[in-house]
N, C-alpha and C. Protein backbone atom coordinates (compact mmCIF):
# COMPACT_ATOMS: atom_id res chain seq x y z
N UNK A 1 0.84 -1.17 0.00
CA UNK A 1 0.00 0.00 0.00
C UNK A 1 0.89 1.23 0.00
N UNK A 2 0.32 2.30 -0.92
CA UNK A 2 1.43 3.36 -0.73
C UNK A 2 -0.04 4.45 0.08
N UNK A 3 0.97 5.34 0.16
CA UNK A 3 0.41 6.46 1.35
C UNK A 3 0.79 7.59 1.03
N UNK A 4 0.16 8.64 0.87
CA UNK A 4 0.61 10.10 0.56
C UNK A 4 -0.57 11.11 1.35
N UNK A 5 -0.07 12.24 1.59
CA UNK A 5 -1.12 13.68 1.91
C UNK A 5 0.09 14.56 2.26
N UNK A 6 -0.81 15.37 3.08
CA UNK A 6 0.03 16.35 3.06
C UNK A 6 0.29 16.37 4.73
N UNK A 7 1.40 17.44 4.87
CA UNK A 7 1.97 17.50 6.06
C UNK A 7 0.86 18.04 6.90
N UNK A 8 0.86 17.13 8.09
CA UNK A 8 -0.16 17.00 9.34
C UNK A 8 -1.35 16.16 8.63
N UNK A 9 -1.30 15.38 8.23
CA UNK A 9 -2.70 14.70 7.68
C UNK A 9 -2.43 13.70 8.54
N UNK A 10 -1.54 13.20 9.38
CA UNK A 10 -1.29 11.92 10.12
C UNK A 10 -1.04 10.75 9.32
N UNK A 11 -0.30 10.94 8.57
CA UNK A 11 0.24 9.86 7.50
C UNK A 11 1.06 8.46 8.39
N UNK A 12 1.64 9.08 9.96
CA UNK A 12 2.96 8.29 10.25
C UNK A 12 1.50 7.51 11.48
N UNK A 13 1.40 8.58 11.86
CA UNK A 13 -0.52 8.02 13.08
C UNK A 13 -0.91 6.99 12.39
N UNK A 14 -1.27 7.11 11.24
CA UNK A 14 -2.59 6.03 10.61
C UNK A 14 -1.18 4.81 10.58
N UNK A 15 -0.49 4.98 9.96
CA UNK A 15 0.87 4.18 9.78
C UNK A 15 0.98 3.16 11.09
N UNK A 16 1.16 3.62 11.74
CA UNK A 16 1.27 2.71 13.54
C UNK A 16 0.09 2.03 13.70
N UNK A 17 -1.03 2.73 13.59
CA UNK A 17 -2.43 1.82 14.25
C UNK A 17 -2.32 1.16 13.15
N UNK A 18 -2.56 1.41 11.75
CA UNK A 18 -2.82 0.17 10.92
C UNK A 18 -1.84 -0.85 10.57
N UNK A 19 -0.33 -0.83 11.34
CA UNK A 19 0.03 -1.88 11.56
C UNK A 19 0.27 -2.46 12.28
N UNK A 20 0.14 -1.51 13.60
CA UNK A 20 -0.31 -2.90 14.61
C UNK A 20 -1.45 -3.45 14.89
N UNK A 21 -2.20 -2.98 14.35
CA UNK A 21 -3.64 -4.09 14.11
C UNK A 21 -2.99 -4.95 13.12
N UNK A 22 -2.61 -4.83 11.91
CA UNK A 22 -1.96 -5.86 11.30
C UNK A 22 -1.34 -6.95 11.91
N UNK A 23 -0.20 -6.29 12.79
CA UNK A 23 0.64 -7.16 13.53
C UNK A 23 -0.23 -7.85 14.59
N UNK A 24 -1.34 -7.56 15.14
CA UNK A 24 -1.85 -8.05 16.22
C UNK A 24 -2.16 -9.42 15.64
N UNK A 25 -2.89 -9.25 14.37
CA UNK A 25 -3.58 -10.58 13.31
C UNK A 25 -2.42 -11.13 12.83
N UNK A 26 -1.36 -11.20 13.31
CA UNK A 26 -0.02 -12.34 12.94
C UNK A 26 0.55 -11.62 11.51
N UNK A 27 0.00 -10.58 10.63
CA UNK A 27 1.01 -10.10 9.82
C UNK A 27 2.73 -9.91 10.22
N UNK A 28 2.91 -9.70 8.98
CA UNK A 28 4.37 -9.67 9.05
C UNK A 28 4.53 -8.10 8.11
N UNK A 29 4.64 -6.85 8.69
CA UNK A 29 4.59 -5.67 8.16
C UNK A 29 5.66 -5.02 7.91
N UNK A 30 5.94 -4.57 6.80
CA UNK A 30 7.10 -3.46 6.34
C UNK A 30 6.74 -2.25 6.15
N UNK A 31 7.62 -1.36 6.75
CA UNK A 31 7.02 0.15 6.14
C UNK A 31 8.27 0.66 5.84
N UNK A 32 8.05 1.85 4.72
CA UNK A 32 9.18 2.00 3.92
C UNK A 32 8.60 3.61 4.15
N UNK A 33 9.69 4.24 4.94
CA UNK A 33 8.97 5.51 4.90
C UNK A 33 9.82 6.64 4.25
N UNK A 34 9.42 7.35 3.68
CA UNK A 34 10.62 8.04 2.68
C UNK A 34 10.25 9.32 3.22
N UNK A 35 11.49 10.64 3.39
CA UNK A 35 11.26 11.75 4.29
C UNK A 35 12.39 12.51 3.02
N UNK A 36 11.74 13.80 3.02
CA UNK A 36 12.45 14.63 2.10
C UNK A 36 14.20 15.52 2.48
N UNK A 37 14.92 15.34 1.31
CA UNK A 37 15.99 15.85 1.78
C UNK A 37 16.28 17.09 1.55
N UNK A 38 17.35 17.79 2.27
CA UNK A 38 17.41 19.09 1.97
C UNK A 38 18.58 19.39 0.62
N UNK A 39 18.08 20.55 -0.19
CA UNK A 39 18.61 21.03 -1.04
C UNK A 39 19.96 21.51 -0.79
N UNK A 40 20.17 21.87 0.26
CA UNK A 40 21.15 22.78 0.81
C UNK A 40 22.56 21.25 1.14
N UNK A 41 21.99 20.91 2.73
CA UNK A 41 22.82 19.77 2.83
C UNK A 41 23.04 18.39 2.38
N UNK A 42 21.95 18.07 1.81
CA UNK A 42 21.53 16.80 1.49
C UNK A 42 21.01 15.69 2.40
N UNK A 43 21.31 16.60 3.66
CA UNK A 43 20.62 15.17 4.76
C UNK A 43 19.25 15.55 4.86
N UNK A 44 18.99 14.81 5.80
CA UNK A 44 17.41 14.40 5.98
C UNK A 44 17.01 13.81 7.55
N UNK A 45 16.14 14.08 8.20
CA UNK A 45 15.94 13.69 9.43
C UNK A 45 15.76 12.61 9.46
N UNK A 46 14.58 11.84 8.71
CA UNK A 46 14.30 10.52 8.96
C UNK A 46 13.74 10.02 9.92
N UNK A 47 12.71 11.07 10.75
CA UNK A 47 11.84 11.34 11.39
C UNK A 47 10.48 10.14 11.57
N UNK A 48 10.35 9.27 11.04
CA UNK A 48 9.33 8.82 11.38
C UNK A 48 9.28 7.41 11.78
N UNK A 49 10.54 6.84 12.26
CA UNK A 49 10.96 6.11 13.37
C UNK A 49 10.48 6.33 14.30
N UNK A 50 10.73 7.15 14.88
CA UNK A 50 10.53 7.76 16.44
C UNK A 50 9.02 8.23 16.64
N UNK A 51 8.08 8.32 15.31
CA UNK A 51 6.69 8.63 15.30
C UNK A 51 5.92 7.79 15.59
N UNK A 52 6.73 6.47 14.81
CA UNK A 52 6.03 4.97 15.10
C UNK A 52 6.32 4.10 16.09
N UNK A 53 6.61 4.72 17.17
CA UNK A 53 7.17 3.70 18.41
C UNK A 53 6.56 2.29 18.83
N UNK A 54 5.54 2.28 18.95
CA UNK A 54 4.52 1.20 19.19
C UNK A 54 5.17 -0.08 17.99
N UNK A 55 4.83 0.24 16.69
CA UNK A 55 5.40 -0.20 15.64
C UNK A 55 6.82 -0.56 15.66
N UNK A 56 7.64 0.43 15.87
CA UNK A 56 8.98 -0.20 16.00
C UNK A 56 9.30 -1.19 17.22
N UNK A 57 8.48 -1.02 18.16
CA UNK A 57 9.30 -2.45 19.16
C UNK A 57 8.37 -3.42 18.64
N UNK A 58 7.90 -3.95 17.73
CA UNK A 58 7.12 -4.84 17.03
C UNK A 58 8.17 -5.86 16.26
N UNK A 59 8.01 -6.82 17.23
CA UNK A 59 8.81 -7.80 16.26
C UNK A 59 8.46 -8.39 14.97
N UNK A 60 7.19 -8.08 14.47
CA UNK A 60 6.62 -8.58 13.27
C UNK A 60 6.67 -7.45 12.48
N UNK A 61 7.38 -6.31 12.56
CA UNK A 61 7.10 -5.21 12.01
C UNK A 61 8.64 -4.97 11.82
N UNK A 62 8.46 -4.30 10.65
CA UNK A 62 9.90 -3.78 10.19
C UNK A 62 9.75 -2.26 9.64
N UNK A 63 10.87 -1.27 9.81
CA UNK A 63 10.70 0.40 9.22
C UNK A 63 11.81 0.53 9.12
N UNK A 64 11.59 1.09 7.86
CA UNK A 64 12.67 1.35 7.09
C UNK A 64 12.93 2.87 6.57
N UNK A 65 13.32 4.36 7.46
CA UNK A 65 13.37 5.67 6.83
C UNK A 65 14.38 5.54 5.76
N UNK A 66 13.95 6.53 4.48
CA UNK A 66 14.74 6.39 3.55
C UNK A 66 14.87 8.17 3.11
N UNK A 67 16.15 8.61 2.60
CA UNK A 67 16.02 10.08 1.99
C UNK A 67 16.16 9.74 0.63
N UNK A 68 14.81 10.98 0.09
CA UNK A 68 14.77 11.28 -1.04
C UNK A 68 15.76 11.27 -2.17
N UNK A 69 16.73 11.88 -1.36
CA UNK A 69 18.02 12.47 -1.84
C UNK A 69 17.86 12.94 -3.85
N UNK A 70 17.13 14.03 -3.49
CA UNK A 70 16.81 14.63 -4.98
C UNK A 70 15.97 14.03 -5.55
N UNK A 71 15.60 12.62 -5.41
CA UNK A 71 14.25 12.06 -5.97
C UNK A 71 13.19 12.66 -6.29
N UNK A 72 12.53 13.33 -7.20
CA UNK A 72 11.41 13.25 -7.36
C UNK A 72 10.02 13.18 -7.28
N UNK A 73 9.01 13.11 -6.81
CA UNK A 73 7.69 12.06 -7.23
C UNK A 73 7.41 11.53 -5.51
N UNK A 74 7.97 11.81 -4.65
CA UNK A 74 7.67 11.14 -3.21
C UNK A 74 8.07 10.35 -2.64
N UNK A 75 9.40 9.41 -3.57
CA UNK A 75 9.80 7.92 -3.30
C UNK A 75 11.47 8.53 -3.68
N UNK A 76 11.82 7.03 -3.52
CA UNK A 76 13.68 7.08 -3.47
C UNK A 76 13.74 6.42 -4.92
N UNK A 77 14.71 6.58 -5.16
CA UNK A 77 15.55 6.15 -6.65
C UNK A 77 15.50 4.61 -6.45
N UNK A 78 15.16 3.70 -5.39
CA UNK A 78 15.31 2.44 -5.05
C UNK A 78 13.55 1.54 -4.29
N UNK A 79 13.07 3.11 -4.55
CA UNK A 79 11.69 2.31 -3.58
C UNK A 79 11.20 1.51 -3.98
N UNK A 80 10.77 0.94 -5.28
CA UNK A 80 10.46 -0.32 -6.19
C UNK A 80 11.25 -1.74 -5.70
N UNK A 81 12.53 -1.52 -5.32
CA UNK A 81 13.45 -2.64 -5.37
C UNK A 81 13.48 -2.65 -3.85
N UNK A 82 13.47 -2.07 -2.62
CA UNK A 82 12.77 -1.82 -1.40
C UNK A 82 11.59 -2.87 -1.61
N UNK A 83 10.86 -2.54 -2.27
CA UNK A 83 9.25 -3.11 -1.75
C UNK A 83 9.31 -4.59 -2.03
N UNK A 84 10.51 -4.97 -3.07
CA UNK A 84 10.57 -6.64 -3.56
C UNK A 84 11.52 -6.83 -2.40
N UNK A 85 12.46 -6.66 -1.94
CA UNK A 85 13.44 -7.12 -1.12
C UNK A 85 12.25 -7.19 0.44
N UNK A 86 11.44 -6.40 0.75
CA UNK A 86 10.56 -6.57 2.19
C UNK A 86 10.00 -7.44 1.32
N UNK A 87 9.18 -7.85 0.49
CA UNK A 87 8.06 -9.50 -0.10
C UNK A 87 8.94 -10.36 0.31
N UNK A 88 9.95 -10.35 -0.57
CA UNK A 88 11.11 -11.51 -0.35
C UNK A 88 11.39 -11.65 1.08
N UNK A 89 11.78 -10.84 1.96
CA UNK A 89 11.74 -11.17 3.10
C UNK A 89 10.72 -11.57 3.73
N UNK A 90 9.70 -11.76 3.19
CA UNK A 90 8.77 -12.56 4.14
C UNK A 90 7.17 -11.75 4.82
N UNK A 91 7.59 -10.46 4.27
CA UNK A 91 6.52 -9.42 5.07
C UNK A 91 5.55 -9.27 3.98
N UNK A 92 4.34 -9.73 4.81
CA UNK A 92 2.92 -9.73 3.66
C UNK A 92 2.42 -8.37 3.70
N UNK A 93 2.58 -7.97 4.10
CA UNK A 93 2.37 -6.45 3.94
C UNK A 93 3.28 -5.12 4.06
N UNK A 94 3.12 -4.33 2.76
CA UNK A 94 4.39 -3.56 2.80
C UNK A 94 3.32 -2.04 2.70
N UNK A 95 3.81 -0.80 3.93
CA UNK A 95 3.59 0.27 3.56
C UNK A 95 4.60 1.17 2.78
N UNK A 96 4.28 1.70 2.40
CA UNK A 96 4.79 2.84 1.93
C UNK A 96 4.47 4.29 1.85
N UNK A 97 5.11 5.32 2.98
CA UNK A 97 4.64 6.42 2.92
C UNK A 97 5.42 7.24 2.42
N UNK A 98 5.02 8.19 1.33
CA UNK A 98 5.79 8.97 0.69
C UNK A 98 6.01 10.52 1.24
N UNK A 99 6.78 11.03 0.50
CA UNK A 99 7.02 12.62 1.23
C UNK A 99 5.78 13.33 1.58
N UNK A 100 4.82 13.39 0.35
CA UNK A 100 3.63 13.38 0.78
C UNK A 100 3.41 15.10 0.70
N UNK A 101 3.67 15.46 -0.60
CA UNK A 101 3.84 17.36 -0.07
C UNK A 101 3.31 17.56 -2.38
N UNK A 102 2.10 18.04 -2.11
CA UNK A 102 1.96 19.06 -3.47
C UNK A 102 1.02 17.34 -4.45
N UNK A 103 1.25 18.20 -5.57
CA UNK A 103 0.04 17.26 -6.39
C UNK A 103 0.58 15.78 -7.03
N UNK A 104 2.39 16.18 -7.16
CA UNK A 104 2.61 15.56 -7.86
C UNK A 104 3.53 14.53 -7.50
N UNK A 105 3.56 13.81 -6.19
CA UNK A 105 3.93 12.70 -5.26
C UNK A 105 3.50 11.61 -5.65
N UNK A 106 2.89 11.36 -6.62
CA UNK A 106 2.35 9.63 -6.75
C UNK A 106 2.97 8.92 -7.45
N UNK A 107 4.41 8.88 -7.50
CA UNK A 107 4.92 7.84 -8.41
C UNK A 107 5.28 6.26 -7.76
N UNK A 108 4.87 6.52 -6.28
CA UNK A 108 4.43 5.60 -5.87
C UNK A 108 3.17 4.45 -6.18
N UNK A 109 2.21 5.19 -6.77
CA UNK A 109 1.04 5.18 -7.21
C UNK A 109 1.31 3.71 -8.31
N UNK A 110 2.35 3.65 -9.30
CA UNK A 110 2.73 2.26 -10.32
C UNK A 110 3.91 1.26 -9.52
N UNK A 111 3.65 1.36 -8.02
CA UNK A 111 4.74 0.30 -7.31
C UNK A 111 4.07 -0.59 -6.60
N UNK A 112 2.51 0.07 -6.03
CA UNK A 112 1.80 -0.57 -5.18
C UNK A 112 0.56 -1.10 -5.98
N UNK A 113 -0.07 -1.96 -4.92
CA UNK A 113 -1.49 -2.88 -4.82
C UNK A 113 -2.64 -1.94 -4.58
N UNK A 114 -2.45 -0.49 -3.98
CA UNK A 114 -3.20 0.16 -3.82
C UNK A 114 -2.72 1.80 -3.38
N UNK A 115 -3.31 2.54 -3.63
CA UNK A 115 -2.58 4.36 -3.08
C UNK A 115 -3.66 4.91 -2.50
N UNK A 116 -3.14 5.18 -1.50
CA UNK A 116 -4.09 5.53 -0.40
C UNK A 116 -3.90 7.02 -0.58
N UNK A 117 -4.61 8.13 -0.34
CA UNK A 117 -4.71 9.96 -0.32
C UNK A 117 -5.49 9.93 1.01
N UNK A 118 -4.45 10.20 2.50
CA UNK A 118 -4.36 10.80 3.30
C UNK A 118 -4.55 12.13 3.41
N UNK A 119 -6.22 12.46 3.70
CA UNK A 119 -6.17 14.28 3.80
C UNK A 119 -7.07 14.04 5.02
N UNK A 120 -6.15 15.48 5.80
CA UNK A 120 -6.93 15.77 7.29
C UNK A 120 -8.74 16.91 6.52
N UNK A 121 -9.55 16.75 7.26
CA UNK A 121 -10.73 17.27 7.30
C UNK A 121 -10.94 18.68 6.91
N UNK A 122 -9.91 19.57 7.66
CA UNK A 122 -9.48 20.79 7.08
C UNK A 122 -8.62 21.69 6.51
N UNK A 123 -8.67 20.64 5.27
CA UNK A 123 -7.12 21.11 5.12
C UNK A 123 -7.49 22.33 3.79
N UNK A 124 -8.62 23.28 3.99
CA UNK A 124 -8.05 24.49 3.45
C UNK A 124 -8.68 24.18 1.40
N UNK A 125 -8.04 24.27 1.01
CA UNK A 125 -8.91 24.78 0.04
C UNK A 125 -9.76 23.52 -1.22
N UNK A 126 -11.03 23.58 -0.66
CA UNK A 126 -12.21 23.18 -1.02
C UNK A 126 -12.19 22.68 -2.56
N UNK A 127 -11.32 23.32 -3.48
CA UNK A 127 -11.28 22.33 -4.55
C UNK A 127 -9.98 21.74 -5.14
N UNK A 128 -9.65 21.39 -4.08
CA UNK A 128 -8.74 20.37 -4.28
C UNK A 128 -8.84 19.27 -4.57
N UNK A 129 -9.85 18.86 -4.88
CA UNK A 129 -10.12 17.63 -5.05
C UNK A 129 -10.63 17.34 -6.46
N UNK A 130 -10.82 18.10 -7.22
CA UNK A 130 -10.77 18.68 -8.74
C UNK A 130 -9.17 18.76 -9.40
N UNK A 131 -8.60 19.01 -8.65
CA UNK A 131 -7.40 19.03 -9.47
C UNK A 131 -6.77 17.53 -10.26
N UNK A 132 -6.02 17.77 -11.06
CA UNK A 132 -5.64 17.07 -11.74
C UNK A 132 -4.14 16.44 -10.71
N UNK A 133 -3.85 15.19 -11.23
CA UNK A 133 -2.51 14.84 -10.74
C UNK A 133 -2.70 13.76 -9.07
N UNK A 134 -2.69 13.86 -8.09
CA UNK A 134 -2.07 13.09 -7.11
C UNK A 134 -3.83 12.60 -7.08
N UNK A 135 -4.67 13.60 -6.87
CA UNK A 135 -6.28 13.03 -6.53
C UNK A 135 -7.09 11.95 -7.78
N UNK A 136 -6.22 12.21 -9.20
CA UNK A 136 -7.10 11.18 -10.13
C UNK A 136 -5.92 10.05 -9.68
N UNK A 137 -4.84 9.80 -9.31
CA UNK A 137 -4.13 8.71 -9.19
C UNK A 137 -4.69 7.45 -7.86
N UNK A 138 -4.86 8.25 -6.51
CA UNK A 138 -5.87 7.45 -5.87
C UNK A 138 -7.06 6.46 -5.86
N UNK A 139 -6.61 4.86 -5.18
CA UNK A 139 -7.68 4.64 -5.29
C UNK A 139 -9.22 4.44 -3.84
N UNK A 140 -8.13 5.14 -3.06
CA UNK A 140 -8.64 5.43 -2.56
C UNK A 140 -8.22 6.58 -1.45
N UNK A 141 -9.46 7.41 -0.89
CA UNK A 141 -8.84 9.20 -0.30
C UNK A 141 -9.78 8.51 0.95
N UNK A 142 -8.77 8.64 2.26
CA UNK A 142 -9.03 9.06 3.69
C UNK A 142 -9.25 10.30 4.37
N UNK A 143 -10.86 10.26 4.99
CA UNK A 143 -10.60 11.85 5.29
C UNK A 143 -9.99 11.53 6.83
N UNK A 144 -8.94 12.13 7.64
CA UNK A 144 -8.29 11.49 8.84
C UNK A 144 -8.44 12.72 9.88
N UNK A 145 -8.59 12.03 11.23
CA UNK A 145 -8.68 13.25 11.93
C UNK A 145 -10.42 13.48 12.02
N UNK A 146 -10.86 12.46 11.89
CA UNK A 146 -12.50 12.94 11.61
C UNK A 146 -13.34 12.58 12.78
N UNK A 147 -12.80 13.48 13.69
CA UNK A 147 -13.26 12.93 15.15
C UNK A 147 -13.81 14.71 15.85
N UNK A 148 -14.25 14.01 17.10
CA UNK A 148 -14.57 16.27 18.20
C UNK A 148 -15.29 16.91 16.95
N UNK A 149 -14.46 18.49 17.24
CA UNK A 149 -14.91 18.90 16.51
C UNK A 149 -15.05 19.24 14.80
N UNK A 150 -14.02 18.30 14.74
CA UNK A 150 -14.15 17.92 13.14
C UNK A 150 -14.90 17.17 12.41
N UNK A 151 -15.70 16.29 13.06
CA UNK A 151 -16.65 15.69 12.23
C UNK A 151 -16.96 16.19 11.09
N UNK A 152 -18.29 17.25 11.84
CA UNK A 152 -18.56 18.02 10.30
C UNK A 152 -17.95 18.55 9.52
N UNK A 153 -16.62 19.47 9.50
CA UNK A 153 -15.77 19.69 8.42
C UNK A 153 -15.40 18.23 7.86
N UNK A 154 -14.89 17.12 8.06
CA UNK A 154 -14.68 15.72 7.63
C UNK A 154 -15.80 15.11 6.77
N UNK A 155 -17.16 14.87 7.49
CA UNK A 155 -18.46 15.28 6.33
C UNK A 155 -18.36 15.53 5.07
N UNK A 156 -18.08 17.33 5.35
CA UNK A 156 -18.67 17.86 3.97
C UNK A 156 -17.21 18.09 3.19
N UNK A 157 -16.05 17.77 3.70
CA UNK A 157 -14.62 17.46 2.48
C UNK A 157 -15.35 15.88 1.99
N UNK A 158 -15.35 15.17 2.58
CA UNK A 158 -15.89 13.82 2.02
C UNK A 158 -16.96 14.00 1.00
N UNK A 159 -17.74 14.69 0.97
CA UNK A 159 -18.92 14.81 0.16
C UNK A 159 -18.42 14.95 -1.20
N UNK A 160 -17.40 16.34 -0.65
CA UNK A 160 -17.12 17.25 -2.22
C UNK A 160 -16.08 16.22 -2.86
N UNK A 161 -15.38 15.36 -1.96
CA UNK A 161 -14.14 14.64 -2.99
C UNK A 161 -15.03 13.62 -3.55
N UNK A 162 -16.28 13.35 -3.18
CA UNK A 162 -16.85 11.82 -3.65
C UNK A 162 -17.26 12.54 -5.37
N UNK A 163 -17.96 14.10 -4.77
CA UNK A 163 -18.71 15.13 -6.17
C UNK A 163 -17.04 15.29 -7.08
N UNK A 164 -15.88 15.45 -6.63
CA UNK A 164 -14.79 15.71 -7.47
C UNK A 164 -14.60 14.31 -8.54
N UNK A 165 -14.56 13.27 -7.42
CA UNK A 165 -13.65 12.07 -8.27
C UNK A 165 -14.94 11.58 -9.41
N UNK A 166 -16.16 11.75 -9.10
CA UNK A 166 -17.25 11.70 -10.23
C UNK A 166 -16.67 12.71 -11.90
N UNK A 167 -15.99 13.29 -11.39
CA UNK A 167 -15.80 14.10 -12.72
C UNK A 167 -14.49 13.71 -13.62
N UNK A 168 -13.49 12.94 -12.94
CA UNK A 168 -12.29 12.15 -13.00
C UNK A 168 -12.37 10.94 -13.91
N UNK A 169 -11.77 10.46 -15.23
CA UNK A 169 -11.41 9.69 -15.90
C UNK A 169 -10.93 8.02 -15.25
N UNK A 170 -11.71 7.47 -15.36
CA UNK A 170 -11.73 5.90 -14.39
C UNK A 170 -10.62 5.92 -14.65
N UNK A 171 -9.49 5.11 -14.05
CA UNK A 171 -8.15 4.12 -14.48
C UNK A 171 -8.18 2.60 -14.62
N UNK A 172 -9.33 2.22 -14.00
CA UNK A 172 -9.65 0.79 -13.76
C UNK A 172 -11.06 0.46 -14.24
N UNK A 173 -11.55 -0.29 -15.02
CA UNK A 173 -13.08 -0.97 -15.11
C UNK A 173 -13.49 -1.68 -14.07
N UNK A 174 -12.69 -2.12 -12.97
CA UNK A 174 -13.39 -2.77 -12.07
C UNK A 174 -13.45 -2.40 -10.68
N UNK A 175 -12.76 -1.23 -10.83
CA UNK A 175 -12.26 -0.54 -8.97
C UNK A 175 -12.88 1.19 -9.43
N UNK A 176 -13.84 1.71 -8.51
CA UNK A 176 -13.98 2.83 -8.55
C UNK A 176 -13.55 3.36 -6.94
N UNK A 177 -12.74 4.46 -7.27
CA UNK A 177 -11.92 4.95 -5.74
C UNK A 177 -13.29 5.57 -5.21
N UNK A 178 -12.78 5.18 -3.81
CA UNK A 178 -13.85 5.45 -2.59
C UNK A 178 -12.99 6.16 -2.02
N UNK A 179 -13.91 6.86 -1.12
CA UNK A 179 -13.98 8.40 -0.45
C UNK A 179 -14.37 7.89 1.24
């Protein structure tokens, strides 16, 4: 599964609970989390180790931070060959969360079984979900964070992305992305 939104959508949150529920059901989970590098130095924090704690003392669970390092598209120059080396090792389930920043992050989108669009409830401008690029690649959009007093903002973004992706060019005859 790959994973993208934008910063604060809880990309690394959803990441932990949905694999240790995985792990609870005897999976064997990989996550491949890719964090953007800087232009300037070239390093990179690699920050989302320490997000997934629960997950990392998981012996059925494996994480893997990776830098961009000038990459492109949300993924590493190697994330394809990453995702066969975790199968091969044995892990039936592989995440993948990408940098996760602007429209055009989904080149994750031709590596995985499925691309998940991580968006928090308010994230600001209302037709985004019309745009071209990261939202027709999804096959499916999480609204996250849809709890208190967000419900109803979570609601009515859900509504409008279900009214957006209606206007969107299928990719599949047999999978229509859900909202």
């Amino acid at each position: 599964l790959g994973l993208s939104g934008p910063p604060g959508a809880g990309k690394s949150t959803f990441i932990e609970c949905f694999g240790k529920m995985l792990t609870e059901r005897k999976y064997k989970v990989s996550v491949l989390a890719v964090d953007p590098s800087s232009s300037t130095s070239g390093g990179s924090l690699l920050g989302d180790k320490t997000r997934m704690t629960e997950l990392s003392r998981d012996m059925n669970a494996y994480i893997r931070p990776s830098p961009t390092s000038g990459t492109l598209g949300g993924v590493t120059r190697t994330t394809n060959e990453a995702i066969l080396l975790c199968e091969g090792g044995g892990y039936s389930v592989v995440l993948v969360e990408t940098v996760g920043v602007g429209q055009s992050e989904f080149a994750v989108a031709d590596m995985v079984d499925m691309f998940i669009l991580l968006l928090p409830p308010a994230g600001g401008d209302e037709l985004q979900g019309i745009k071209r690029g990261i939202i027709e690649m999804a096959d499916l959009v999480a609204i996250n964070k849809a709890d208190g007093d967000l419900i109803v903002p979570a609601r009515r973004i859900q509504a409008e992305y279900i009214s957006a992706m209606k206007l969107l060019r299928k990719r599949s005859k047999v999978w229509r992305p859900k909202v």
